[in-house]
Every structure is written in C-alpha cells, then in structure tokens.
C-alpha atoms as a PDB file:
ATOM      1  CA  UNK A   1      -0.674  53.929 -49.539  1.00  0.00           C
ATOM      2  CA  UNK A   2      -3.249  52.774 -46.939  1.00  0.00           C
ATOM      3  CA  UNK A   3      -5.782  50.880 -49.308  1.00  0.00           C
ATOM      4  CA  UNK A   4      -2.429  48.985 -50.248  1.00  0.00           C
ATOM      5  CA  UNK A   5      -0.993  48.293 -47.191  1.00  0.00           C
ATOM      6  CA  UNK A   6      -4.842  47.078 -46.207  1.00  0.00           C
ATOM      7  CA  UNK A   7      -5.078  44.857 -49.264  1.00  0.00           C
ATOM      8  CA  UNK A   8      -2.042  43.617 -48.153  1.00  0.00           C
ATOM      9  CA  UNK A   9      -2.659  42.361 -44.329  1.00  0.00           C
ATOM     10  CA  UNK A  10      -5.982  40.981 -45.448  1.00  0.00           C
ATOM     11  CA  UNK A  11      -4.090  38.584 -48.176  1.00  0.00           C
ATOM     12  CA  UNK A  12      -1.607  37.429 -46.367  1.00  0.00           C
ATOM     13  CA  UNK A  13      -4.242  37.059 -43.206  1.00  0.00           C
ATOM     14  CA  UNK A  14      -5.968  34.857 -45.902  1.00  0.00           C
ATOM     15  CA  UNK A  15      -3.255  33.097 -47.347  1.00  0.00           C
ATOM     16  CA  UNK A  16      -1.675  32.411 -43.408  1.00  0.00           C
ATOM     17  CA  UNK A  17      -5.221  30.587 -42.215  1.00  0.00           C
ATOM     18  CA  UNK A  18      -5.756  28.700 -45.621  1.00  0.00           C
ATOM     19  CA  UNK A  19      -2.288  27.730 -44.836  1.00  0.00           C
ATOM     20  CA  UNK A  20      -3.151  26.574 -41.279  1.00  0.00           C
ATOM     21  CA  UNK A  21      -6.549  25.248 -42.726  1.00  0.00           C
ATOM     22  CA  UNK A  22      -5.032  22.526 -45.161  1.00  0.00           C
ATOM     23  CA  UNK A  23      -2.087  21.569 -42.741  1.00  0.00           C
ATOM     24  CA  UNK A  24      -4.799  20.663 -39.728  1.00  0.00           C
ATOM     25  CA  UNK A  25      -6.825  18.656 -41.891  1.00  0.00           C
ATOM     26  CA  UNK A  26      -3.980  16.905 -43.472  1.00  0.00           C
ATOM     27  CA  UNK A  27      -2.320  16.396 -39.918  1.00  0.00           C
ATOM     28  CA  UNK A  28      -5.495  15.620 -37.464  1.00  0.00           C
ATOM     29  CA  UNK A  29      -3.227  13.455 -35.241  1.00  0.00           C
ATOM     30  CA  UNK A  30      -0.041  15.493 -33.686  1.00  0.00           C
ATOM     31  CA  UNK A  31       1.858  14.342 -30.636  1.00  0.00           C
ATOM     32  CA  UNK A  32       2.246  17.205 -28.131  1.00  0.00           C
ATOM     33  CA  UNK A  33       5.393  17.424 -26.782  1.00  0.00           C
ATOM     34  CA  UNK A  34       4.527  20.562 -24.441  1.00  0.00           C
ATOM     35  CA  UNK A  35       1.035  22.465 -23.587  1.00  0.00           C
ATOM     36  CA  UNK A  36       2.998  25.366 -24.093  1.00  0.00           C
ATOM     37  CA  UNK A  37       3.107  24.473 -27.948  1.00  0.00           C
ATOM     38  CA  UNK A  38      -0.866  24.969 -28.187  1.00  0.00           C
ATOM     39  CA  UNK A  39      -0.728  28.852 -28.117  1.00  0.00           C
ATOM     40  CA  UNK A  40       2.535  30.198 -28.879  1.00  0.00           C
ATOM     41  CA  UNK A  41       1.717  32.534 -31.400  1.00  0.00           C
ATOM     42  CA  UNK A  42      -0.469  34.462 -28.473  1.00  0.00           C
ATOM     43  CA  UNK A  43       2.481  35.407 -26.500  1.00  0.00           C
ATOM     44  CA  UNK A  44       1.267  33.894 -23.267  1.00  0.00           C
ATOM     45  CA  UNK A  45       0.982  29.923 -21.508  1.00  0.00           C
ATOM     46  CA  UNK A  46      -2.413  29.077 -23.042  1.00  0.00           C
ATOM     47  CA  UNK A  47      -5.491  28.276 -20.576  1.00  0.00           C
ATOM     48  CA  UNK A  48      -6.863  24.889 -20.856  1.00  0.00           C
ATOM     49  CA  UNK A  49     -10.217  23.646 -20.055  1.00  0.00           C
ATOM     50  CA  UNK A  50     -10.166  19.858 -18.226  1.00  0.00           C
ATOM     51  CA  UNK A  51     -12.667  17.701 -17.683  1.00  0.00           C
ATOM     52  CA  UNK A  52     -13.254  16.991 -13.830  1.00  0.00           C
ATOM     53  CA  UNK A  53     -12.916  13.693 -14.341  1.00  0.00           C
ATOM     54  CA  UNK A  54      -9.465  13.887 -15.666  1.00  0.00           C
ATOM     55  CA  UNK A  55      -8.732  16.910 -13.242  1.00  0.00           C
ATOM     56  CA  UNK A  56      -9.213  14.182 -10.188  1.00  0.00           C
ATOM     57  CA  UNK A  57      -6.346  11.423 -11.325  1.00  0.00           C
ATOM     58  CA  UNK A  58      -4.104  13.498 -13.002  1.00  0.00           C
ATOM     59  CA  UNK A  59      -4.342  17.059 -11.278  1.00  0.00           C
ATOM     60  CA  UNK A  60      -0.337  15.628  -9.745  1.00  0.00           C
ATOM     61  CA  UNK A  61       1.345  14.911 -12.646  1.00  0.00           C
ATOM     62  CA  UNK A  62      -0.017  17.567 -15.127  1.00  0.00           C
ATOM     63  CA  UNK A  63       1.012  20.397 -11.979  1.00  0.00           C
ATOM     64  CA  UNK A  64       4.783  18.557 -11.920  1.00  0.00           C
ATOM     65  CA  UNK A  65       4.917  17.794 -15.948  1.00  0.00           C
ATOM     66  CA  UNK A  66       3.407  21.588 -16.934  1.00  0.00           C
ATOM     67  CA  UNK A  67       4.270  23.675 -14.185  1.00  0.00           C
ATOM     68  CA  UNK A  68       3.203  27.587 -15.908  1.00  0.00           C
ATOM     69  CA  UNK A  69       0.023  25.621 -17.555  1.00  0.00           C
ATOM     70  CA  UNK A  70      -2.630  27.596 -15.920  1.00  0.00           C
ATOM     71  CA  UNK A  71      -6.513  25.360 -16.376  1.00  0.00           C
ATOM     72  CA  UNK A  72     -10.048  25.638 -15.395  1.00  0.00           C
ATOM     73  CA  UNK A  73     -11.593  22.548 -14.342  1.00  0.00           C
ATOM     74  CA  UNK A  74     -15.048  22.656 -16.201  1.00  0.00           C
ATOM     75  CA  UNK A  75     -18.294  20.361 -17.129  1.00  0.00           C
ATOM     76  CA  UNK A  76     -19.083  22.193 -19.806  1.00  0.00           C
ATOM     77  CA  UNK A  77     -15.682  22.486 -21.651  1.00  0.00           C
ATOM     78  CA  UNK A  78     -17.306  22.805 -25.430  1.00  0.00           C
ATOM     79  CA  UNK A  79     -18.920  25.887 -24.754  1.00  0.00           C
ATOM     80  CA  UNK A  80     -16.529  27.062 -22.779  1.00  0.00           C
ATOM     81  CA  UNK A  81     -14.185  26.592 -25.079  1.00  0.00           C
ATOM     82  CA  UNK A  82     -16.445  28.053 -28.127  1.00  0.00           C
ATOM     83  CA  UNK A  83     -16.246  31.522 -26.387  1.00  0.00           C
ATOM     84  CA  UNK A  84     -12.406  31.976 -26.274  1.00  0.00           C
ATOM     85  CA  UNK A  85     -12.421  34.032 -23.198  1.00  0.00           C
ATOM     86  CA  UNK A  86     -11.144  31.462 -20.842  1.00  0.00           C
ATOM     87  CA  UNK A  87      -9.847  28.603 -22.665  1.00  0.00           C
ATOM     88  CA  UNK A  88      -7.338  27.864 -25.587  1.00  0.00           C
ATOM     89  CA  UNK A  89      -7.809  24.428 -25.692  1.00  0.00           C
ATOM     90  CA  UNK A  90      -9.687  21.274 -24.334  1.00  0.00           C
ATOM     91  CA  UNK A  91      -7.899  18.178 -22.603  1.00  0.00           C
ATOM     92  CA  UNK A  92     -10.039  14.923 -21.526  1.00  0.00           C
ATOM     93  CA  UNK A  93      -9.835  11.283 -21.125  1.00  0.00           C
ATOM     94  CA  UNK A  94     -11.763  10.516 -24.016  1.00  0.00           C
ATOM     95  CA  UNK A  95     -10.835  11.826 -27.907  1.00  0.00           C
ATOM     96  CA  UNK A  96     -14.483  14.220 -28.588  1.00  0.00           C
ATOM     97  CA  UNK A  97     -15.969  13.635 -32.164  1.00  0.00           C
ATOM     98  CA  UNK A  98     -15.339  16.023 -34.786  1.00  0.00           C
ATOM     99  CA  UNK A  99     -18.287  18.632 -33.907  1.00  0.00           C
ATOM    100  CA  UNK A 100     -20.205  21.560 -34.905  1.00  0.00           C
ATOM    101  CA  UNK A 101     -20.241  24.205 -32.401  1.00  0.00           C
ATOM    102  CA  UNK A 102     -22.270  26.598 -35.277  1.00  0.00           C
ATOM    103  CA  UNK A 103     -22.127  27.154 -38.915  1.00  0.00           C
ATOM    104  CA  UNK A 104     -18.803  28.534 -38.554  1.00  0.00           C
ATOM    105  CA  UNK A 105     -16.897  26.774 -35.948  1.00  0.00           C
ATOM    106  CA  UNK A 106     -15.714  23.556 -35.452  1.00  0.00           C
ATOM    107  CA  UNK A 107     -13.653  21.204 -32.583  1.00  0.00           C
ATOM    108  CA  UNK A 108     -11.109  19.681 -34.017  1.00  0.00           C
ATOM    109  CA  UNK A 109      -8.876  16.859 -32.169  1.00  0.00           C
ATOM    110  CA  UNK A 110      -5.021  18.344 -32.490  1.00  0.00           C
ATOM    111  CA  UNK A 111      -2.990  15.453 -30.669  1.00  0.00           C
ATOM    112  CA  UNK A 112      -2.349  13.764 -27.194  1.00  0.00           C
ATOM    113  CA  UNK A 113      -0.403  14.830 -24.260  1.00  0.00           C
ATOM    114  CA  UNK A 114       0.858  12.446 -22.178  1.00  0.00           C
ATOM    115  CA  UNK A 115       1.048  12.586 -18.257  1.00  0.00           C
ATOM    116  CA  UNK A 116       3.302   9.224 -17.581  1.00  0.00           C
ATOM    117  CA  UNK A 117       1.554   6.160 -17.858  1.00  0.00           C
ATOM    118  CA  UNK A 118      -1.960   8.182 -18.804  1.00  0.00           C
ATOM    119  CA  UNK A 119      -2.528  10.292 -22.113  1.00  0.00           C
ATOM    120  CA  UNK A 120      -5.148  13.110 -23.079  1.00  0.00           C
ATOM    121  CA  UNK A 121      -6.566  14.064 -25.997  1.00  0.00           C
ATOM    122  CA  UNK A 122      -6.176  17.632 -27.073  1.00  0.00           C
ATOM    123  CA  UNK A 123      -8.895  19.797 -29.061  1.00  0.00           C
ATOM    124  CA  UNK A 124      -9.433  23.180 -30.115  1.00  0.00           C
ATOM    125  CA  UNK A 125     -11.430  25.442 -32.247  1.00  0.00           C
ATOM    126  CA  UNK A 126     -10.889  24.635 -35.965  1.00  0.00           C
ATOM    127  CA  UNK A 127      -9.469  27.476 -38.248  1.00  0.00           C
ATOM    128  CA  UNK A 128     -12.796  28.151 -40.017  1.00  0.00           C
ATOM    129  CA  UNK A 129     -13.956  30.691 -37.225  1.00  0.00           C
ATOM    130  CA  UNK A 130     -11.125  33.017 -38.643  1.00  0.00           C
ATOM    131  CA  UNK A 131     -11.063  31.986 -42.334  1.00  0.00           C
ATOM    132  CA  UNK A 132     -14.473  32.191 -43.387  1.00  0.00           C
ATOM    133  CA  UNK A 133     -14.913  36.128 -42.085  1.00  0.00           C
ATOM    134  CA  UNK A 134     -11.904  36.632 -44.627  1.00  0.00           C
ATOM    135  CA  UNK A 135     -13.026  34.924 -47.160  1.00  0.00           C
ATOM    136  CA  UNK A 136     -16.547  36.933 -47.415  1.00  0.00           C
ATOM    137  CA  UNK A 137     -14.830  40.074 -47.259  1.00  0.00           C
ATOM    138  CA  UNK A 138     -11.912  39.121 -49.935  1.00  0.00           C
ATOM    139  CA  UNK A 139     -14.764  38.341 -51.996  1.00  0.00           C
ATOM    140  CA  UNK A 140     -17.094  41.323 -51.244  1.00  0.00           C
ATOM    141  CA  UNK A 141     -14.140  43.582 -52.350  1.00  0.00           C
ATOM    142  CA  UNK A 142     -13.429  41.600 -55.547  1.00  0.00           C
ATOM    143  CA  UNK A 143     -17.250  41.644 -56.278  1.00  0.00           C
ATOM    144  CA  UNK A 144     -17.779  45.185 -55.994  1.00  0.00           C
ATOM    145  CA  UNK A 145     -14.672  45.888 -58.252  1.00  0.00           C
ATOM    146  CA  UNK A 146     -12.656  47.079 -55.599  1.00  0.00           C
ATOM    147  CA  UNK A 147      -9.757  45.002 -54.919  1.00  0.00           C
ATOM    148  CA  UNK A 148      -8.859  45.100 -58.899  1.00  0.00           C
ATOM    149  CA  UNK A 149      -9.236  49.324 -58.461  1.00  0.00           C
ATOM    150  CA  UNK A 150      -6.949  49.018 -54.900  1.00  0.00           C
ATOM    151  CA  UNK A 151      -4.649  46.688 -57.254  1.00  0.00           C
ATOM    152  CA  UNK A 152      -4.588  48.746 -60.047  1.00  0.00           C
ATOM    153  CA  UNK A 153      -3.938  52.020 -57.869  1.00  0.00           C
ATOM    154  CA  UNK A 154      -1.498  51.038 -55.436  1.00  0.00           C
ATOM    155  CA  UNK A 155       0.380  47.939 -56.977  1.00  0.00           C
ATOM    156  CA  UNK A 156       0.917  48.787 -60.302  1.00  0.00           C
ATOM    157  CA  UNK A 157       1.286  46.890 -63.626  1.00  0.00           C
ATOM    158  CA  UNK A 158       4.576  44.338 -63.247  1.00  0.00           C
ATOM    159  CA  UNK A 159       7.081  45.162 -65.140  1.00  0.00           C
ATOM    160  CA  UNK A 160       7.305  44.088 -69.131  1.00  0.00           C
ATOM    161  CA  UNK A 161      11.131  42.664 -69.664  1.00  0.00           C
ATOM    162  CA  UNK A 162      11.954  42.384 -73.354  1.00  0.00           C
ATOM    163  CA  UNK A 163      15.021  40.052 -74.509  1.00  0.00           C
ATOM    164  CA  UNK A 164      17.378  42.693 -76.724  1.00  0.00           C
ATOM    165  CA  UNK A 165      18.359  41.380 -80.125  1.00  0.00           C
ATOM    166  CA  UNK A 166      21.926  40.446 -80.852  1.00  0.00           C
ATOM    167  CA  UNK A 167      23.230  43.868 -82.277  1.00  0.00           C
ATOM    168  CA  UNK A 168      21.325  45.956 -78.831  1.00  0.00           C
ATOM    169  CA  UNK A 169      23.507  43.144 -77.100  1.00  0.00           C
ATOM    170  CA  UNK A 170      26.808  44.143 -79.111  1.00  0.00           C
ATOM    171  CA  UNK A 171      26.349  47.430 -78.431  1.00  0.00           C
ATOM    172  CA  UNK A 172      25.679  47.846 -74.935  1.00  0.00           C
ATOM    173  CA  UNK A 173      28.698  45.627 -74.798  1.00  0.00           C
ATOM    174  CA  UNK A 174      30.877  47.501 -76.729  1.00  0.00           C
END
C-alpha cells in the first residue's frame, strides 16, 4: 500500500504543477487585487522583496494599503528571490524581462499591484523549478519498468463490464 499511495502523491504533484504551468503561461498578465493572494497556498503573508527605489515613494501607501505584508528592501532582488529563503515574490517600478535565473528556473511577471495613483509590477519564480524535478523522476520510474510494476501491483486491472443479452436481462428481471 505504500508504493501506491507514493505513485499517487507524485502524479497528482505532477498533474497540479503542469496544471499551474499551462495556466501562467496562458495568463502572464493578472491584476492583483491583494499581496496576500501571492502565497496563499503557504499558509502565511508572503515576504516580498522591493526595490529601494520603489521602497522610498511608496514605503506610505504600501504600509496603509497591505498592512500584515511583511518586505525586505533589497538591490539585489533576483537573487534574492532565486533562493526562496526570504522572499516570495518581487515588486518594482519597472516590469523585469522574462529571465533565466539557471537551467531550471525562471522569473516570470504575474501582474500589477497598485498603490493609488502608482502601480508595481509583480514577479516570481516560474513553476519549472518544481516541475522539471518531477518530471525526471516520473520518467526514471517509467523507464526502469517500475511505475507499470507499482501500477500493476497496487492499482489493479479496471474492471471489464459486459452488456447481458436480452434473455440474462429477462431473467434477472423476472
């Protein structure tokens, strides 16, 4: 029952980020109502890098507007955003070009927040840091055999329905 229940978080981990893959490239522009939105899956008010430029006019409004967002004003926000350990998401004046951060991961712009008069442009990691360890392992175990053995094992052969003929019907009728 393990191997199963195994076989089964890893598809539907697969199947949730393809998911999440093909809706943020077919919706690259998204208007953000609240920073909360960003990262409610985590359980927690996401951290936000911010450029220091756009830390020094809008520091006022983003404090009123977003009260619980907590941010770290930094010049490197890519990189510190790459790591994951202190930011969720990047907010700046300017909308950053799609970018490689490595072979894996990506920047992608998700929509703008606006602060009154001014607006931001939101980014975050793209979902191919998370897909792309799946996918080589979905098809390491299909390669070696294994998922069609863990399929076989633990989920069975569906079962065969057969349409009864007329007289089965008559009698079970009857």
């Amino acid at each position: 029952m393990g191997y199963g229940f195994v076989v089964l978080v890893i598809v539907a981990a697969y199947t949730a980020n393809l998911a999440t893959l093909m809706s943020d490239r077919n919706r690259m522009e998204l208007a953000v109502s609240s920073m909360d939105d960003l990262d409610s899956s985590a359980g927690r008010a996401p951290s936000t890098c911010i450029s220091p430029d756009f830390y020094e006019h809008l520091s006022p409004a983003i404090s009123r507007r977003y009260p619980g967002l907590r941010y770290e004003v930094t010049r490197t926000p890519v990189q510190t955003l790459a790591t994951g350990l202190r930011c969720d998401a990047y907010l700046t004046y300017n909308r950053p070009l799609e970018m490689a951060n490595s072979e894996t991961c990506w920047l992608h712009t998700i929509g703008q927040a606006v602060f009154g008069s001014e607006a931001g442009w939101v980014s975050r990691l793209g979902s191919g840091c998370v897909s792309l360890p799946i996918n080589a392992a979905m098809l390491e175990l299909k390669w070696n055999g294994e998922m069609d053995e863990l399929y076989s094992r633990y989920m069975g052969r569906p079962p065969f329905c057969t349409v009864p003929s007329t007289a089965e019907r008559r009698r079970l009728v009857a």
